[in-house]
C-alpha atoms as a PDB file:
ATOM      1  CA  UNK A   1      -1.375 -52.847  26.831  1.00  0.00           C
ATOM      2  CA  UNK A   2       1.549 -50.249  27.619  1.00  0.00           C
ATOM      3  CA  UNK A   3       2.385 -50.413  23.927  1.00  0.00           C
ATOM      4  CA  UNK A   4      -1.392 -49.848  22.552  1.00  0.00           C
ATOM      5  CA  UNK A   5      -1.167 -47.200  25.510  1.00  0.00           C
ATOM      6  CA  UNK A   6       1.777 -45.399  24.243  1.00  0.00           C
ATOM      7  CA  UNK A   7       0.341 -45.353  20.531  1.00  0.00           C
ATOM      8  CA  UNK A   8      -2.534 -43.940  21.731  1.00  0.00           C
ATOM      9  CA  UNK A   9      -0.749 -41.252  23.132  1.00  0.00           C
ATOM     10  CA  UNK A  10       1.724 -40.524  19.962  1.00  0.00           C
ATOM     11  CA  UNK A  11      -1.299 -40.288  17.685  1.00  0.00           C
ATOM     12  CA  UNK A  12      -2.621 -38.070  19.906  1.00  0.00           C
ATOM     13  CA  UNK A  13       0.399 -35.746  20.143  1.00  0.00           C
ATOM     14  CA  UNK A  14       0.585 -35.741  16.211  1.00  0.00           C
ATOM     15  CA  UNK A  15      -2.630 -34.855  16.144  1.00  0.00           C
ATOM     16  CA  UNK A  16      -2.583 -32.248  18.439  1.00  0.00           C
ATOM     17  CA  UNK A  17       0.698 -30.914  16.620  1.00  0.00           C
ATOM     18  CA  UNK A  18      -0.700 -31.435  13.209  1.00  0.00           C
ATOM     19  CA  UNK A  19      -4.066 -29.317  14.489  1.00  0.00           C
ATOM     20  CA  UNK A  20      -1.901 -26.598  16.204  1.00  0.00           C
ATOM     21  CA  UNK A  21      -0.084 -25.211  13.040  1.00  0.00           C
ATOM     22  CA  UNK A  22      -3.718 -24.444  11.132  1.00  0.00           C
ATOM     23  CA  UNK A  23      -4.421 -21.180  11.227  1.00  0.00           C
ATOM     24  CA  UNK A  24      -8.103 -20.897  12.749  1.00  0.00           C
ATOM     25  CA  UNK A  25     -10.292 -19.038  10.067  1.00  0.00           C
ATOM     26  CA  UNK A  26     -13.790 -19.267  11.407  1.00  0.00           C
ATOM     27  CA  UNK A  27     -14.942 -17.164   8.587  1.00  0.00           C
ATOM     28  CA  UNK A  28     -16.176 -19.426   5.498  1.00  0.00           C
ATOM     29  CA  UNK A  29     -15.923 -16.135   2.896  1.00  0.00           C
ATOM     30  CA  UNK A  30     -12.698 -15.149   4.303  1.00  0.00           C
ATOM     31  CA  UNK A  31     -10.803 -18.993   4.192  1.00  0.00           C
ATOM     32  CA  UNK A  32     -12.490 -19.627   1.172  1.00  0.00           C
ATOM     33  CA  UNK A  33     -10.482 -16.718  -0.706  1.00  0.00           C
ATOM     34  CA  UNK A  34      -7.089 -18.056   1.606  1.00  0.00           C
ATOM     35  CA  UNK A  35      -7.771 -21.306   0.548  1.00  0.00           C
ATOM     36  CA  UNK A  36      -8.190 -20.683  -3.322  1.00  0.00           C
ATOM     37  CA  UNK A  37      -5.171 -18.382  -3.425  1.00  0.00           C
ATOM     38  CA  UNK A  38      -2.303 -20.135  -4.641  1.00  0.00           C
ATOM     39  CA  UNK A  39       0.428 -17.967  -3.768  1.00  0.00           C
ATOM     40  CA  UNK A  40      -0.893 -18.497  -0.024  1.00  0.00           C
ATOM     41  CA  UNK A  41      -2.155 -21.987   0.184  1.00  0.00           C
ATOM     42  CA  UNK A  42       1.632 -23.095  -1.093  1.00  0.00           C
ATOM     43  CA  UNK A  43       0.980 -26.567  -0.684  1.00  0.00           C
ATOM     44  CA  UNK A  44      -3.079 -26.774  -1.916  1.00  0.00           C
ATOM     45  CA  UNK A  45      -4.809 -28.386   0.486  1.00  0.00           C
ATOM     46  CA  UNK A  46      -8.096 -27.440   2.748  1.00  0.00           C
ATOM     47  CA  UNK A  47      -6.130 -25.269   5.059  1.00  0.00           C
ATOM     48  CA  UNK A  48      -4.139 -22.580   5.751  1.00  0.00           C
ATOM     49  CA  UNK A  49      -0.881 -23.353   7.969  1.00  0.00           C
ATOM     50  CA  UNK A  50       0.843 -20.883  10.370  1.00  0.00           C
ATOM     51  CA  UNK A  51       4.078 -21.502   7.990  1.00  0.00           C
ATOM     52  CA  UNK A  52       2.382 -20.868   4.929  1.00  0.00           C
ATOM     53  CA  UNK A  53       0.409 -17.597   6.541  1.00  0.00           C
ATOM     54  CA  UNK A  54       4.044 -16.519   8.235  1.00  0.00           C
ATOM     55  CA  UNK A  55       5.491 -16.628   5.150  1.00  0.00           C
ATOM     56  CA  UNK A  56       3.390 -14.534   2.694  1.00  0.00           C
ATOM     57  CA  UNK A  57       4.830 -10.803   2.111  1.00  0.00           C
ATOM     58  CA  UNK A  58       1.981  -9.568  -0.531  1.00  0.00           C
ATOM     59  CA  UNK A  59      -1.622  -8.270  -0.602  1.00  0.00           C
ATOM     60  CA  UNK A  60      -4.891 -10.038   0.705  1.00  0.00           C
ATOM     61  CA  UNK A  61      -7.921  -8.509  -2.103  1.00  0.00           C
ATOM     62  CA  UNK A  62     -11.174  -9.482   0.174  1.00  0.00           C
ATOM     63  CA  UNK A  63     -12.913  -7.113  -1.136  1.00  0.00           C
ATOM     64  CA  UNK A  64     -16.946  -7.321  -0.730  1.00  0.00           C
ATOM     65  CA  UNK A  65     -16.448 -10.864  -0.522  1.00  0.00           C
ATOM     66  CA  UNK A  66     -19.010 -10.960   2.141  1.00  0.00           C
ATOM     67  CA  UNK A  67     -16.287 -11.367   4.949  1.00  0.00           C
ATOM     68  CA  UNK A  68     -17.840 -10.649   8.577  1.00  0.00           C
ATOM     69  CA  UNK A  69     -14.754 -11.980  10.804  1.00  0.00           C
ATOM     70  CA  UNK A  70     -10.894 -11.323   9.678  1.00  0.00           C
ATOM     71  CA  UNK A  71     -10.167 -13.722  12.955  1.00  0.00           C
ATOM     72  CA  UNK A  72      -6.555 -15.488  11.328  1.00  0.00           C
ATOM     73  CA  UNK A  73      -5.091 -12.503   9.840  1.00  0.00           C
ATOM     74  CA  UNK A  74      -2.756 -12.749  12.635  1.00  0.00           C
ATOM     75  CA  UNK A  75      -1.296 -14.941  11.667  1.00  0.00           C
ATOM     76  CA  UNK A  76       0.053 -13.312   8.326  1.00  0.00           C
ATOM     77  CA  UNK A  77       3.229 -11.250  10.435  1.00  0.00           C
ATOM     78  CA  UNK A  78       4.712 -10.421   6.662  1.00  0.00           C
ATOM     79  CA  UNK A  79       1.878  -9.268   5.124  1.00  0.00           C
ATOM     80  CA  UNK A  80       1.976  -5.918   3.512  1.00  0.00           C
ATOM     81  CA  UNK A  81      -1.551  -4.889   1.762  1.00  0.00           C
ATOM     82  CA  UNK A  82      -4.511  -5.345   3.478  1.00  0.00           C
ATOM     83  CA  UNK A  83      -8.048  -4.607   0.795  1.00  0.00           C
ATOM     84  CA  UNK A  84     -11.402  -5.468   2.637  1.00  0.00           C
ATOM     85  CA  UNK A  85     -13.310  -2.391   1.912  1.00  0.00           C
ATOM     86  CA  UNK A  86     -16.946  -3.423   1.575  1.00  0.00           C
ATOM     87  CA  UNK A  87     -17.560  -6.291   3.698  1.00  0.00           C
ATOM     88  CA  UNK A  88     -19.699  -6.281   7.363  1.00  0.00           C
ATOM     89  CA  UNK A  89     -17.039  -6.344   9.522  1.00  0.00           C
ATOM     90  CA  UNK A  90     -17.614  -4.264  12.663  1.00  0.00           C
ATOM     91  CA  UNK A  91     -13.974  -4.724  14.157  1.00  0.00           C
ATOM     92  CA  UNK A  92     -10.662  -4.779  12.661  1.00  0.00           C
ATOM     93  CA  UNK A  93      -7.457  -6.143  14.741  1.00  0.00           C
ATOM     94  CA  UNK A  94      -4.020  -5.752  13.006  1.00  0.00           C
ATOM     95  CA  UNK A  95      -2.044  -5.249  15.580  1.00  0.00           C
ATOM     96  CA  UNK A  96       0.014  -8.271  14.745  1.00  0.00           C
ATOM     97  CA  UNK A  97       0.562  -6.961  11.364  1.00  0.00           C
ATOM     98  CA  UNK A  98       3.340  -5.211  11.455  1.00  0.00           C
ATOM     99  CA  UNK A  99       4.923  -5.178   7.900  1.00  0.00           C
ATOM    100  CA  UNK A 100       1.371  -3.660   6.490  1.00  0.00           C
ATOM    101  CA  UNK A 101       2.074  -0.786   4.762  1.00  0.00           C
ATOM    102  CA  UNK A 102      -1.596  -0.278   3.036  1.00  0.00           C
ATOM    103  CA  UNK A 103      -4.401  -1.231   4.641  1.00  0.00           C
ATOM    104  CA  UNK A 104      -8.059  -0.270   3.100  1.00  0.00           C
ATOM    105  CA  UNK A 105     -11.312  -1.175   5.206  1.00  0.00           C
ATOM    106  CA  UNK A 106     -13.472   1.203   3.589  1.00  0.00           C
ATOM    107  CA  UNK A 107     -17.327   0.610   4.710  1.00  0.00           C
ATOM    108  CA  UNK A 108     -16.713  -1.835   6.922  1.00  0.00           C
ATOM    109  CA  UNK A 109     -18.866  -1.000   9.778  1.00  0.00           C
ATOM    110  CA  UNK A 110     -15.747  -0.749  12.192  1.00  0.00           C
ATOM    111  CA  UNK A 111     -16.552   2.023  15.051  1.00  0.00           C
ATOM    112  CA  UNK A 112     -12.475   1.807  15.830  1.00  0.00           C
ATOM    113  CA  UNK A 113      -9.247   1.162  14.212  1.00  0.00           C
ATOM    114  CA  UNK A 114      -6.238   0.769  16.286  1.00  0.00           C
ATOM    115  CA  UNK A 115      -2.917   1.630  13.655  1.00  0.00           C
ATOM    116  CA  UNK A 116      -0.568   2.183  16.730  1.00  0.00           C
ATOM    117  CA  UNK A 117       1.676  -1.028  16.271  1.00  0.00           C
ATOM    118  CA  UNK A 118       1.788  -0.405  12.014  1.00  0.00           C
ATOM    119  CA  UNK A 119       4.522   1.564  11.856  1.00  0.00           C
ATOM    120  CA  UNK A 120       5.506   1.056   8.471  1.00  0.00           C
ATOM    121  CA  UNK A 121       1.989   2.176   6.745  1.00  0.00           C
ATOM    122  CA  UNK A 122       2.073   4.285   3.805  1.00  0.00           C
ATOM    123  CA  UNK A 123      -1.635   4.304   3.329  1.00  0.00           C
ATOM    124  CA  UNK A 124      -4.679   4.170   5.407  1.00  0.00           C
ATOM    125  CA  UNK A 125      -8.343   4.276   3.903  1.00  0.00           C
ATOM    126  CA  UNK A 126     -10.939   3.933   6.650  1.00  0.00           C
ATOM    127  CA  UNK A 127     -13.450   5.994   5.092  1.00  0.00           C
ATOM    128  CA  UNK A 128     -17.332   5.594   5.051  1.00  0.00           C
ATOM    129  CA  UNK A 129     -17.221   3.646   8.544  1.00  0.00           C
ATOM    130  CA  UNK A 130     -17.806   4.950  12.365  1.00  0.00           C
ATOM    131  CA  UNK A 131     -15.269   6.143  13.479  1.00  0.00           C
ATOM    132  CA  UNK A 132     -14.981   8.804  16.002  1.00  0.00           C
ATOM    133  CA  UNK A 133     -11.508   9.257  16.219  1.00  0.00           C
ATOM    134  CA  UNK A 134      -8.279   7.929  14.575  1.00  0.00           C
ATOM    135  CA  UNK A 135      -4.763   8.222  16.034  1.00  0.00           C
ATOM    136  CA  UNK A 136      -1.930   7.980  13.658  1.00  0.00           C
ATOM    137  CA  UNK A 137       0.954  10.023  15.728  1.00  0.00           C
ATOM    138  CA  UNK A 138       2.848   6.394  15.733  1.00  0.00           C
ATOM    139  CA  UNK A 139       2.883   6.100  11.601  1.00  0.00           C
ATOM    140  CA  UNK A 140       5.311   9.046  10.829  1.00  0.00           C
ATOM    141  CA  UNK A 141       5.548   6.868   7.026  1.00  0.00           C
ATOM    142  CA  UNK A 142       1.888   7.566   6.132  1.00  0.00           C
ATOM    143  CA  UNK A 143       1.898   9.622   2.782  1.00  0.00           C
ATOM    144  CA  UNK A 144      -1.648   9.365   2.484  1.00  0.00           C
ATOM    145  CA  UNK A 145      -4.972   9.124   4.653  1.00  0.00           C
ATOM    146  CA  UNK A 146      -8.728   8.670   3.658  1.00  0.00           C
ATOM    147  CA  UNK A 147     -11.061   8.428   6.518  1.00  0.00           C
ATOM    148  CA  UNK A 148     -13.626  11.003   4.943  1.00  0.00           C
ATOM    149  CA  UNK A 149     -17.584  10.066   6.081  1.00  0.00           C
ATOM    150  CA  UNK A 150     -16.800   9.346   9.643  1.00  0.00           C
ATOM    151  CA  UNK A 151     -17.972  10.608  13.128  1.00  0.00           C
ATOM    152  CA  UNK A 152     -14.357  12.071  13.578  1.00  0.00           C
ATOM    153  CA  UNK A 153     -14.065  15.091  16.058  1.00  0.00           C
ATOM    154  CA  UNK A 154     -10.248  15.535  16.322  1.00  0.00           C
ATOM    155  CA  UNK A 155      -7.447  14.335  14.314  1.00  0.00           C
ATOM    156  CA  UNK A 156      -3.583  15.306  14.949  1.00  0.00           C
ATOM    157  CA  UNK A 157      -1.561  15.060  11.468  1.00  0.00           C
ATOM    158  CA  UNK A 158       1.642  16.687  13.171  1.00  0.00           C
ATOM    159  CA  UNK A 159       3.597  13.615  13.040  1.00  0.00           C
ATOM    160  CA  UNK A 160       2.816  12.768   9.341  1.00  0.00           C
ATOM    161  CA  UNK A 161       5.434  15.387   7.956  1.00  0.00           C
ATOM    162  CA  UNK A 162       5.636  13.411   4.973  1.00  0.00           C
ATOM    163  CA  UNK A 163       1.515  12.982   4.555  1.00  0.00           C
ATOM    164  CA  UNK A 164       1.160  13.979   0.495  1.00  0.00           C
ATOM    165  CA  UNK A 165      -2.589  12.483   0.297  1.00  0.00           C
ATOM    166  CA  UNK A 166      -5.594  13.724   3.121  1.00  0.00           C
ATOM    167  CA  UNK A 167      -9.468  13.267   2.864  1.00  0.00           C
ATOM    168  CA  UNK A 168     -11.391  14.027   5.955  1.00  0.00           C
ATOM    169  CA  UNK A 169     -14.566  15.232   4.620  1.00  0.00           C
ATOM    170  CA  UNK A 170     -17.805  14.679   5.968  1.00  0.00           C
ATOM    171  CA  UNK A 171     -16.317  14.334   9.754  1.00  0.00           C
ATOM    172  CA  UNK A 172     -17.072  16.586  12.871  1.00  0.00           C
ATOM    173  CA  UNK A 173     -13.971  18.318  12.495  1.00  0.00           C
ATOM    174  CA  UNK A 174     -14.118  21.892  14.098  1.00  0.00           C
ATOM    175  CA  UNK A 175     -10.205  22.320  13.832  1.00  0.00           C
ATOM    176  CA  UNK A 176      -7.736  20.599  11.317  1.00  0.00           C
ATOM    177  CA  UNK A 177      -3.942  22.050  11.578  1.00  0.00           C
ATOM    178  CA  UNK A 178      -1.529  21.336   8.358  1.00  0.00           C
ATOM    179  CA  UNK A 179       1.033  23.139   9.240  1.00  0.00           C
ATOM    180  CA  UNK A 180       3.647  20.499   9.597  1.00  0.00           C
ATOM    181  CA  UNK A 181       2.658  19.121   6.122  1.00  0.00           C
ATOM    182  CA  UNK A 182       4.270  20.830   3.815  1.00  0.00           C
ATOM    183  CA  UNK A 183       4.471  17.733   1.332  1.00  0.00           C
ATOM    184  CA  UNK A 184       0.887  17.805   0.551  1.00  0.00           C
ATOM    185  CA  UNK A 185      -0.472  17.937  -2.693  1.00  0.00           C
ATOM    186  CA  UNK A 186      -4.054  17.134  -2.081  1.00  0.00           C
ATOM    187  CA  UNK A 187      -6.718  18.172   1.012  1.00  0.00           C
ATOM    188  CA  UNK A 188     -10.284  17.493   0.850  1.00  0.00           C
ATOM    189  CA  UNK A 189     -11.950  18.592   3.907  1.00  0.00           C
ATOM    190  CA  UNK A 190     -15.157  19.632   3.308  1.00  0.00           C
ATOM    191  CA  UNK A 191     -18.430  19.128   5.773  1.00  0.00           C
ATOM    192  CA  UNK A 192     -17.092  19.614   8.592  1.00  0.00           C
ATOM    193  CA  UNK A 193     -17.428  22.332  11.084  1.00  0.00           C
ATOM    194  CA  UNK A 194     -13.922  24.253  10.459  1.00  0.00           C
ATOM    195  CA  UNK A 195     -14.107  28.367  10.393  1.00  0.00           C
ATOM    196  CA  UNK A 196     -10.460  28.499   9.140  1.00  0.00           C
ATOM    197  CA  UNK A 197      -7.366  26.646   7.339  1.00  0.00           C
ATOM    198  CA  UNK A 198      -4.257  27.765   7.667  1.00  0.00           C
ATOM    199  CA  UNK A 199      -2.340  26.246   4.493  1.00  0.00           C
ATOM    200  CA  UNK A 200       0.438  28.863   4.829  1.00  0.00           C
ATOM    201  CA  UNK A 201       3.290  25.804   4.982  1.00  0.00           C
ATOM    202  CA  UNK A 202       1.646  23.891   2.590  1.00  0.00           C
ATOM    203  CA  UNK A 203       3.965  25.040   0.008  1.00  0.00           C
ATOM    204  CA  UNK A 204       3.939  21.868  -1.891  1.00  0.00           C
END
């Protein structure tokens, strides 16, 4: 009895173990493409494990894949490019993500996007969503930013002295200041509600 006890309990552990390292991916879309992506699912079975997800450095392309729940990314602490643009998603969380250095969720519903803990972006395209504001005074790396057809009323660019690439058209901008962006080579900001630009430092 104590032995058929004590089995019991050993399968039970390994079990439990075995279940703990898969990475939970309620999405079907979303751990489909995981799944089917050899140079993630290392070992090609059904799932994705936590070492396998820990240990990929490159892109995830879910693009319009019909992806509604990125719950799992997580779990991918190397990853570095991040493509979902055109998928329902209505919230983003990246916050583990801290090697990304592109991320593009481009008409993706999302009414907030929290880039504080990213401090190695490059790249951010957030455009076409609903956004009201974006904060990127912690990614002093960003060369470029595209978060044009928002609801954006302010948007502080100070930090990004090295910011080459900015699109904030079609926002509810009533004051954008570029002054401590020389670097950049291209500005779209059009539709919005500014009376002046002062592109005086912009000598690039």
């Amino acid at each position: 009895m104590k032995k058929t006890l004590l089995s019991i309990i050993t399968l039970t552990m390994i079990s439990f173990a075995t279940t703990a390292q898969i990475v939970n991916i309620p999405d079907p879309n979303f751990k489909s493409y995981l799944v089917g992506n050899p140079s993630i699912n290392t070992n090609s079975d059904t799932e994705i494990q936590v070492s396998e997800a820990n240990a990929f450095t490159g892109n995830i392309f879910g693009n319009n894949l019909g992806i509604t729940d990125l719950t799992g990314i997580e779990a991918f602490t190397s990853l570095t490019g991040l493509y979902v643009r055109d998928n329902t998603l209505g919230s983003i969380d990246i916050s583990a993500n801290t090697a990304l250095t592109y991320i593009d969720c481009q008409n993706t519903g999302i009414s907030a996007l929290d880039i504080s803990t990213n401090t190695a972006l490059t790249g951010v395209t957030c455009a076409m969503n609903n956004l009201s504001s974006l904060n990127v005074s912690n990614n002093t790396a960003l060369t470029a930013i595209n978060c044009n057809n928002n609801d954006i009323t302010s948007l502080d660019v100070s930090n990004n002295v090295l910011l080459s690439n900015f699109s904030c058209d079609n926002n509810d901008l009533s004051n954008i200041d570029v002054s401590n962006n020389p670097d950049l080579l291209h500005f779209v900001c059009h539709f919005n509600n500014l009376t002046e630009i002062d592109l005086s430092n912009c000598t690039a």
